[in-house]
Protein backbone atom coordinates (compact mmCIF):
# COMPACT_ATOMS: atom_id res chain seq x y z
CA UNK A 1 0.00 0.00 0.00
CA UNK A 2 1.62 3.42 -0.99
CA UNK A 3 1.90 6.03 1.66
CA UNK A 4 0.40 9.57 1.94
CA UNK A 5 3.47 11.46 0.45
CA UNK A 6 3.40 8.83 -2.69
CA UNK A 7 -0.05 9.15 -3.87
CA UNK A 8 0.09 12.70 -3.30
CA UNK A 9 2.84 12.71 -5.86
CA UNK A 10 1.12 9.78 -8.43
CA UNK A 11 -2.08 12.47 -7.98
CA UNK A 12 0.10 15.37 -9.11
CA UNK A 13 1.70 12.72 -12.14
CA UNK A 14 -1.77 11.66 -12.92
CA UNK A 15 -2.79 15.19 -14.02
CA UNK A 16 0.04 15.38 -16.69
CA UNK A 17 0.45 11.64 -17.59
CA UNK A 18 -1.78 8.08 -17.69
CA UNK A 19 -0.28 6.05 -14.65
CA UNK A 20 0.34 2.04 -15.13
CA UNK A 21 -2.71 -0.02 -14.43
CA UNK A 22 -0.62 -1.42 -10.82
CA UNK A 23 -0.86 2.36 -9.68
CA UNK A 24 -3.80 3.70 -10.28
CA UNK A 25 -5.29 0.36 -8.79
CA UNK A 26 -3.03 1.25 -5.38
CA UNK A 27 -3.70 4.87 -5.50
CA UNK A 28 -7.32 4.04 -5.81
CA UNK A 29 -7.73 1.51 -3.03
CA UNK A 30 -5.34 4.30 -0.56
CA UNK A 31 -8.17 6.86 -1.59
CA UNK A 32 -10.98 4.53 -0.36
CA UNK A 33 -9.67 4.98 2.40
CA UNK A 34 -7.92 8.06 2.74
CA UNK A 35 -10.19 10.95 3.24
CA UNK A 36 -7.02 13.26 3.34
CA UNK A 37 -5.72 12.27 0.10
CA UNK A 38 -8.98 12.38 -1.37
CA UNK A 39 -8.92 15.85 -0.08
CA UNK A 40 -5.95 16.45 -1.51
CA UNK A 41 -6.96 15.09 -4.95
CA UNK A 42 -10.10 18.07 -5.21
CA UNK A 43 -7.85 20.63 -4.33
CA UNK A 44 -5.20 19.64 -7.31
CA UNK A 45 -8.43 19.26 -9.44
CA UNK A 46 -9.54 22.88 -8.64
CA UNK A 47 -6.52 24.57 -8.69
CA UNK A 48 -5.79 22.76 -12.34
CA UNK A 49 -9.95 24.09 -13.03
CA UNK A 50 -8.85 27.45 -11.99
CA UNK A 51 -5.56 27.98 -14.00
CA UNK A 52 -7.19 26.47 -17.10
CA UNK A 53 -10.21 29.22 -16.18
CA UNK A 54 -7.60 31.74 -16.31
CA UNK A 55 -5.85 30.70 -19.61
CA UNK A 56 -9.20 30.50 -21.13
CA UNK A 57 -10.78 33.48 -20.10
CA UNK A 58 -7.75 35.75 -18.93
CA UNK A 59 -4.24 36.70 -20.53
CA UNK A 60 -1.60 34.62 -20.62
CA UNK A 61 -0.19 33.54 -17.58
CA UNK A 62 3.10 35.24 -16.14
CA UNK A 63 4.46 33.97 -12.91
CA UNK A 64 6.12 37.49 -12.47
CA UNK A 65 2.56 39.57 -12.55
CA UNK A 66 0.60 40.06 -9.29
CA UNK A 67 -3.14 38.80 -9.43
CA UNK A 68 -5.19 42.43 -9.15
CA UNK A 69 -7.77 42.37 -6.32
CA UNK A 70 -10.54 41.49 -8.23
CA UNK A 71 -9.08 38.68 -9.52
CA UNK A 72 -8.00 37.28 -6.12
CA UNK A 73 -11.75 37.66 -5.18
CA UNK A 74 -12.75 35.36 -8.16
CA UNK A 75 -10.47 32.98 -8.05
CA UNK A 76 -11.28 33.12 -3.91
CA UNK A 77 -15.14 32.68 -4.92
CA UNK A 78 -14.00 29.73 -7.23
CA UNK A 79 -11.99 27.60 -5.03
CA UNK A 80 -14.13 27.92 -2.12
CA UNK A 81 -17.03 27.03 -4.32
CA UNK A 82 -15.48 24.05 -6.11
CA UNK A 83 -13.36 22.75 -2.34
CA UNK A 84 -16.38 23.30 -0.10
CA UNK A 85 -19.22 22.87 -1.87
C-alpha cells in the first residue's frame, strides 16, 4: 500500500500523464480509504480548473505579474465554491 506522500505525488503525475494499471489500482484503493488524500486530490483538481479558467478566459499567464484584487476575489469565490461545496 503506498503512503500519503506517494499518492500525493502519483495524484500530481496523474494530471500530466496516464499512470500504469498497478498504480492507479493502489492509489485508488489508498483513496478509499484516505479521506485526506482524497482531499488532496479536489484541491489539485480545482486549482488545475482554476488555471485552465484563467488561460481560457484571462491573458496569458506570467508567474512574475501580481493577481489584481478582483481577480484574487474570483479565483477566492471559485476555489471555495469548487473545495467546499
Amino acid at each position: 500500500m503506498y503512503s500519503c506522500k506517494d499518492v500525493s505525488q502519483l495524484i500530481s503525475e496523474s494530471m500530466d500523464r496516464t499512470l500504469p494499471f498497478y498504480q492507479r489500482v493502489l492509489m485508488g484503493l489508498h483513496l478509499i480509504v484516505c479521506k485526506y488524500c482524497s482531499r488532496c486530490r479536489e484541491h489539485f483538481k480545482a486549482i488545475r480548473a482554476a488555471s485552465c479558467h484563467e488561460e481560457l478566459h484571462g491573458s496569458e499567464l506570467d508567474a512574475s505579474r501580481e493577481l489584481s484584487n478582483e481577480g484574487k476575489e474570483r479565483l477566492k469565490k471559485f476555489l471555495n465554491n469548487h473545495l467546499y461545496g
